[in-house]
Every structure is written in C-alpha cells, then in structure tokens.
PDB file of N, CA and C in Angstrom:
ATOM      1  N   UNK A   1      -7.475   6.912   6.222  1.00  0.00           N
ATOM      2  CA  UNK A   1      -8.755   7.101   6.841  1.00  0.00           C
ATOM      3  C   UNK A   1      -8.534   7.451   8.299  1.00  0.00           C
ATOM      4  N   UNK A   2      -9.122   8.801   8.750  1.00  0.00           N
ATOM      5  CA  UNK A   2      -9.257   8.686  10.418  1.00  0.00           C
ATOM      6  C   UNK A   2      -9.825   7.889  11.247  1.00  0.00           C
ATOM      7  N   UNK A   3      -9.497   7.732  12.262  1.00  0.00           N
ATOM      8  CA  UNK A   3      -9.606   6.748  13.634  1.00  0.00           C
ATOM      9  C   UNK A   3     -11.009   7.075  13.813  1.00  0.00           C
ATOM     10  N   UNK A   4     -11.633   8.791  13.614  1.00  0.00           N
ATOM     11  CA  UNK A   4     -12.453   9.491  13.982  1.00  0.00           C
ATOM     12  C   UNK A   4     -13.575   9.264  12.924  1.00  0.00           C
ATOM     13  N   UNK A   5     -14.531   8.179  13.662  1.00  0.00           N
ATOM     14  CA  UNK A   5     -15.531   7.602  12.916  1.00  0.00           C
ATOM     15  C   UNK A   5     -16.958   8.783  11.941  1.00  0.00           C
ATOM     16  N   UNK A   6     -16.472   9.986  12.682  1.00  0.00           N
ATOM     17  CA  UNK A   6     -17.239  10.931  12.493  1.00  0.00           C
ATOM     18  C   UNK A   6     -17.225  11.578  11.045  1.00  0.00           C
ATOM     19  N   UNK A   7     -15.583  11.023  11.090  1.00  0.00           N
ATOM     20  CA  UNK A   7     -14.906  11.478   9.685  1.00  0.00           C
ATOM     21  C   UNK A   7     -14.975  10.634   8.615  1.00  0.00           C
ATOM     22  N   UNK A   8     -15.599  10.323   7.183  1.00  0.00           N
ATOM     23  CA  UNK A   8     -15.576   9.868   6.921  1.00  0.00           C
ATOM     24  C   UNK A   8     -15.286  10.063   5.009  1.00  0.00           C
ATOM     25  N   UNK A   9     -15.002   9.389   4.313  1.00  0.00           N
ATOM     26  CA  UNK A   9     -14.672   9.691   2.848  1.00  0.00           C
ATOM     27  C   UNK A   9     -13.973   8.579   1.763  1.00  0.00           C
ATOM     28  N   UNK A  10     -13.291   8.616   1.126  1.00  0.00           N
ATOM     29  CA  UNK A  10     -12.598   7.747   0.081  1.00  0.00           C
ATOM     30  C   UNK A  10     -11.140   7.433   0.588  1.00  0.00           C
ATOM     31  N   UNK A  11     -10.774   6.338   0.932  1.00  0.00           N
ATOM     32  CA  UNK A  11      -9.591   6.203   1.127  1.00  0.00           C
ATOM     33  C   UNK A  11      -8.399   6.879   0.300  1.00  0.00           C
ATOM     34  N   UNK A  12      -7.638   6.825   0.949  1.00  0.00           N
ATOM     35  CA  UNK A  12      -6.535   7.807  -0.042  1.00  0.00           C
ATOM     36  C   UNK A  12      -5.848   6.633  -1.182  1.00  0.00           C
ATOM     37  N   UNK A  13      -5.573   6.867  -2.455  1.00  0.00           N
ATOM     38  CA  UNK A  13      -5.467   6.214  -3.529  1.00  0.00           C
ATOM     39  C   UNK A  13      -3.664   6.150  -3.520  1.00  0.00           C
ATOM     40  N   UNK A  14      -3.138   7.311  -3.398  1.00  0.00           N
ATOM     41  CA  UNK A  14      -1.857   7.278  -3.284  1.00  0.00           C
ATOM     42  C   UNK A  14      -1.167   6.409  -2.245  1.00  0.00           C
ATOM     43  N   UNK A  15      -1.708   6.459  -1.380  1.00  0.00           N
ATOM     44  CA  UNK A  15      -0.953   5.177  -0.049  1.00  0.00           C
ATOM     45  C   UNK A  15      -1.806   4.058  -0.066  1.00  0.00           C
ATOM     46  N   UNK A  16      -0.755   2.982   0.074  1.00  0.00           N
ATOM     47  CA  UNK A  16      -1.040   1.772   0.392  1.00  0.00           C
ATOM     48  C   UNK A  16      -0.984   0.961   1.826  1.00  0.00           C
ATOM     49  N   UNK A  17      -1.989   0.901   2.228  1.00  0.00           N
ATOM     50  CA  UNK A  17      -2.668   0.482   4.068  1.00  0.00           C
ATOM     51  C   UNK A  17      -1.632  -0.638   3.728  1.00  0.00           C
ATOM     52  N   UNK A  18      -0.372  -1.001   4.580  1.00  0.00           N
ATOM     53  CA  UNK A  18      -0.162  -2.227   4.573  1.00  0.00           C
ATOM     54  C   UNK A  18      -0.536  -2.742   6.329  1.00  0.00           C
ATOM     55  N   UNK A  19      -1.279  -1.772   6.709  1.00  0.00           N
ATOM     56  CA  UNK A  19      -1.618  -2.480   8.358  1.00  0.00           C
ATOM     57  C   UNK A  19      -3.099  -3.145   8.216  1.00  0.00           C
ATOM     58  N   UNK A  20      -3.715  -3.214   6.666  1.00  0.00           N
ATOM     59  CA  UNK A  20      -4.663  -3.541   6.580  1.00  0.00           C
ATOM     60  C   UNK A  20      -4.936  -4.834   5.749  1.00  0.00           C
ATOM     61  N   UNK A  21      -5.194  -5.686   6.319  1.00  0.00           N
ATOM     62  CA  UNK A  21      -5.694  -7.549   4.841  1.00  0.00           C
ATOM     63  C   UNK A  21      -5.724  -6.552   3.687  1.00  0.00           C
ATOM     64  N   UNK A  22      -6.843  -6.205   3.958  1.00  0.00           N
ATOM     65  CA  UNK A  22      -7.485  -5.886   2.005  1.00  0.00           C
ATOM     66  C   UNK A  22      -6.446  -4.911   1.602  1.00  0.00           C
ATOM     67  N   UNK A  23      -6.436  -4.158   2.169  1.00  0.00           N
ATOM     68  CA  UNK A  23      -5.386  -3.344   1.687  1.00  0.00           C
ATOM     69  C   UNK A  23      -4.244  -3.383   0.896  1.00  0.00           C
ATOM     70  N   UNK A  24      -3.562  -4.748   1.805  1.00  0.00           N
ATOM     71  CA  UNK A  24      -2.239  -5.737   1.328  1.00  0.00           C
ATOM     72  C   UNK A  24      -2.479  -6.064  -0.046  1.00  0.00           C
ATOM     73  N   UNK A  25      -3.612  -6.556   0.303  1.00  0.00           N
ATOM     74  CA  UNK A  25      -4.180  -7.679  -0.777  1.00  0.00           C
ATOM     75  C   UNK A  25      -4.152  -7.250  -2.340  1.00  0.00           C
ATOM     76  N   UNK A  26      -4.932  -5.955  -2.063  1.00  0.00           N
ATOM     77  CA  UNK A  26      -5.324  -5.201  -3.194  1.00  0.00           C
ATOM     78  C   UNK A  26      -4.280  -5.041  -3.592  1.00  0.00           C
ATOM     79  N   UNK A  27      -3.025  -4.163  -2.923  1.00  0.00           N
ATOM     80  CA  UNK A  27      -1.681  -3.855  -3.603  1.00  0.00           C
ATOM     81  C   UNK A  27      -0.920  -4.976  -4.151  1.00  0.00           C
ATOM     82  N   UNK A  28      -1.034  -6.110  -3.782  1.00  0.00           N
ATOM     83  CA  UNK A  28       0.350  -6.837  -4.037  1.00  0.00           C
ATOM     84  C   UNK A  28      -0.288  -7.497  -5.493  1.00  0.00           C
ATOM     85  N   UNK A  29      -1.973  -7.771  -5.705  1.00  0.00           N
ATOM     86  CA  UNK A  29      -2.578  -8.060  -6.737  1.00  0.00           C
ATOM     87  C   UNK A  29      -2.562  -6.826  -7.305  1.00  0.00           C
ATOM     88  N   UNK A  30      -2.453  -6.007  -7.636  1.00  0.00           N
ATOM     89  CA  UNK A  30      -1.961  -5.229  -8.464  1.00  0.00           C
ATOM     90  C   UNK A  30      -0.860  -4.678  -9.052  1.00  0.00           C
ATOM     91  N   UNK A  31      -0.138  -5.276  -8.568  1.00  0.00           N
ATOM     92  CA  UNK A  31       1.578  -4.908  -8.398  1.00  0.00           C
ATOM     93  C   UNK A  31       1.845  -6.410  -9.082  1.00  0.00           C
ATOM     94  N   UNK A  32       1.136  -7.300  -8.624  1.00  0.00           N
ATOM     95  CA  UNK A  32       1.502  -8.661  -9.626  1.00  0.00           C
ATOM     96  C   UNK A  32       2.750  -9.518  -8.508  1.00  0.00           C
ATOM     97  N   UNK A  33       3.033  -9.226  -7.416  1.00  0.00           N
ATOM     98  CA  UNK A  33       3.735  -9.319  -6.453  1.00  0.00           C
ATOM     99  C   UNK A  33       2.935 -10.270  -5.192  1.00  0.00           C
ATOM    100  N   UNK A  34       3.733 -10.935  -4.186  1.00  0.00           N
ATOM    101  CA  UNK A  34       3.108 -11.318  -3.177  1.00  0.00           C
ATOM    102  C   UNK A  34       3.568 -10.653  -2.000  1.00  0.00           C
ATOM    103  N   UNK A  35       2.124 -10.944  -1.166  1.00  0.00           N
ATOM    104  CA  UNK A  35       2.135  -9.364   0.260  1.00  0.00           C
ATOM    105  C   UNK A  35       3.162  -9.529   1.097  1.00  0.00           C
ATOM    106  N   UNK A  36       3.873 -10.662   0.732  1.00  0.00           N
ATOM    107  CA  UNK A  36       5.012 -10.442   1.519  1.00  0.00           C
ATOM    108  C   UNK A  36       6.358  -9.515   0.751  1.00  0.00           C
ATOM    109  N   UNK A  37       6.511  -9.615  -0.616  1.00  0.00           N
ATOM    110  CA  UNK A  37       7.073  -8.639  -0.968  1.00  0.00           C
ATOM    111  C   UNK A  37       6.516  -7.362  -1.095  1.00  0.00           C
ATOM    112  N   UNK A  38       5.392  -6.931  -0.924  1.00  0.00           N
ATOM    113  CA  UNK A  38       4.920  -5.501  -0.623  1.00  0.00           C
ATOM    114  C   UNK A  38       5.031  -5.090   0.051  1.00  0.00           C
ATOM    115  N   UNK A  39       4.887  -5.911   1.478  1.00  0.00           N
ATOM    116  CA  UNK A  39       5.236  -5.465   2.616  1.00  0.00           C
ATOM    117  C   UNK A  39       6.656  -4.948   2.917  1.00  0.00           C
ATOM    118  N   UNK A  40       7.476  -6.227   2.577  1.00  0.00           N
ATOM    119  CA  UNK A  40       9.164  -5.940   2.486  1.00  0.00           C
ATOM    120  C   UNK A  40       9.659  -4.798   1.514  1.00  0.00           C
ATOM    121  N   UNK A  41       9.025  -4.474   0.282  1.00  0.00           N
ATOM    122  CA  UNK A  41       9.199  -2.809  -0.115  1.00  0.00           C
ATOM    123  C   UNK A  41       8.552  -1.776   0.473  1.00  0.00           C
ATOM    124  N   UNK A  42       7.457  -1.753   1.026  1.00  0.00           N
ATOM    125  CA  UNK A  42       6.973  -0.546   1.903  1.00  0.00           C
ATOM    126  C   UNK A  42       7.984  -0.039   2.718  1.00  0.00           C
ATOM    127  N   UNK A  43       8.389  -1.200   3.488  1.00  0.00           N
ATOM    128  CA  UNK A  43       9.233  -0.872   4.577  1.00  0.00           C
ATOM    129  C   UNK A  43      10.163  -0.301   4.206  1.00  0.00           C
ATOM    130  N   UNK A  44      10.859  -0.435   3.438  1.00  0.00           N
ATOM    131  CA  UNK A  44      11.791   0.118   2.886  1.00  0.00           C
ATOM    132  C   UNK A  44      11.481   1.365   1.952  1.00  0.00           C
ATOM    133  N   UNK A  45      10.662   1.577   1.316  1.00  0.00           N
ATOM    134  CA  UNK A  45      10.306   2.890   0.479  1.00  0.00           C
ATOM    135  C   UNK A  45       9.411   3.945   1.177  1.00  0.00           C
ATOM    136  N   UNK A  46       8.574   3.166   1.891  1.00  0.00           N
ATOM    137  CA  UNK A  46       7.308   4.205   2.393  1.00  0.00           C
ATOM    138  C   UNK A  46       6.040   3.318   1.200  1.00  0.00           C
ATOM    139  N   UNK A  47       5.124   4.221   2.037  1.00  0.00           N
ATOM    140  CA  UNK A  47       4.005   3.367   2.084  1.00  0.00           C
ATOM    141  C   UNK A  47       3.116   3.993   0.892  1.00  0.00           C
ATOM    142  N   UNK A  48       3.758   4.933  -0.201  1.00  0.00           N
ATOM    143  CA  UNK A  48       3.429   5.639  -1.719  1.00  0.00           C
ATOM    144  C   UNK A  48       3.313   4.801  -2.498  1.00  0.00           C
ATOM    145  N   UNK A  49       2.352   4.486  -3.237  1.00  0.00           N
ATOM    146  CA  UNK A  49       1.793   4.042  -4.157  1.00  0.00           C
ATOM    147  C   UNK A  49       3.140   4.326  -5.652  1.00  0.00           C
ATOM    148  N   UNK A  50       3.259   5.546  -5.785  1.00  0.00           N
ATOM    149  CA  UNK A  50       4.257   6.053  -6.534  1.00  0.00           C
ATOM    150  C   UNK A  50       5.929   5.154  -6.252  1.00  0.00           C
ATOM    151  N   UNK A  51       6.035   5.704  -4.937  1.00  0.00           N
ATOM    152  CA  UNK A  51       7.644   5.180  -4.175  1.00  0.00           C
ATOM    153  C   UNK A  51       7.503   3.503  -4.684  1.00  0.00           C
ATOM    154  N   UNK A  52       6.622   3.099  -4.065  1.00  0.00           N
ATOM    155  CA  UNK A  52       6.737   1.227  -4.042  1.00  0.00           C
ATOM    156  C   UNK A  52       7.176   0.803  -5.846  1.00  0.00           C
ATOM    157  N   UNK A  53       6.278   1.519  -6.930  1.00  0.00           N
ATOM    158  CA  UNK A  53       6.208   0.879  -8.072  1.00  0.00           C
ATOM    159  C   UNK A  53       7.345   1.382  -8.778  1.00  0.00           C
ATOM    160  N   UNK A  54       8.415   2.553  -8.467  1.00  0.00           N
ATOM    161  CA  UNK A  54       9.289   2.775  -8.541  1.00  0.00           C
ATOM    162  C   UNK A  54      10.613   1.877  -8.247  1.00  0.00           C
ATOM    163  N   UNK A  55      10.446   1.484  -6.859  1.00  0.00           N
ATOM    164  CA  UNK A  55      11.342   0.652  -6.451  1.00  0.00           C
ATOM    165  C   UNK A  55      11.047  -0.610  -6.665  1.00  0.00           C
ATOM    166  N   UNK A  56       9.869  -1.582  -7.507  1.00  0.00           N
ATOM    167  CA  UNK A  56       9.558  -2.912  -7.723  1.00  0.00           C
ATOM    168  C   UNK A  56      10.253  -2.093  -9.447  1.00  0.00           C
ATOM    169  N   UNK A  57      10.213  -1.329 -10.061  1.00  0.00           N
ATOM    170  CA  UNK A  57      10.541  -1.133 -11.692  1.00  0.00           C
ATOM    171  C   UNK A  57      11.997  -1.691 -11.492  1.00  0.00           C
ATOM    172  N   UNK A  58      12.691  -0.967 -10.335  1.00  0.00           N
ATOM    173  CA  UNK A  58      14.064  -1.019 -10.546  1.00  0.00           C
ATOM    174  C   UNK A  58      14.826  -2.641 -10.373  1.00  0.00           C
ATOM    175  N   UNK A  59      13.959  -3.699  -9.526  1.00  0.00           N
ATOM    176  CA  UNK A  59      14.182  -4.832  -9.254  1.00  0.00           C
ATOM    177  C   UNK A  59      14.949  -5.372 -10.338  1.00  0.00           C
TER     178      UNK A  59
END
C-alpha cells in the first residue's frame, strides 16, 4: 500500500507486511507458524508470500 493516502486499493496478496501487527498476524496464522518464525523467514527469504511457504516446506 502507498504512503500516498490519495492512493488507495487492495493490499497486495503476494507480500506479506511484516512491518505491520495484522499483517504478521494474518501470515503466521496461516502458515500455522508463530510471528516470530515468520518474521525470522522473511528475513531471510523476502517478504513473498510464494518465497516464505517455500522455505517453511523445506524445514
């Protein structure tokens, strides 16, 4: 989502906000994971929806 309040629309589905609570939240409950390990794979994969569940398969 832009900074630019003017701009507005659907968050992007493919990335996961980890600078955001809900955001976290949503991913790591869906991933079946806690936000501290979502966080600790983002960092490491990037912040793709695709990349993360890739690298939690391979665990």
């Amino acid at each position: 989502m832009s900074d630019d309040k003017r701009q507005w629309g659907l968050p992007d589905r493919k990335r996961i906000d980890i600078h955001h609570p809900d955001g976290v939240n949503h991913g790591s409950k869906s991933l079946g994971i806690s936000p501290e390990q979502l966080r600790e794979v983002a960092a490491r994969v990037g912040t793709s929806a695709q990349k993360v569940w890739e690298a939690l398969c391979k665990l």
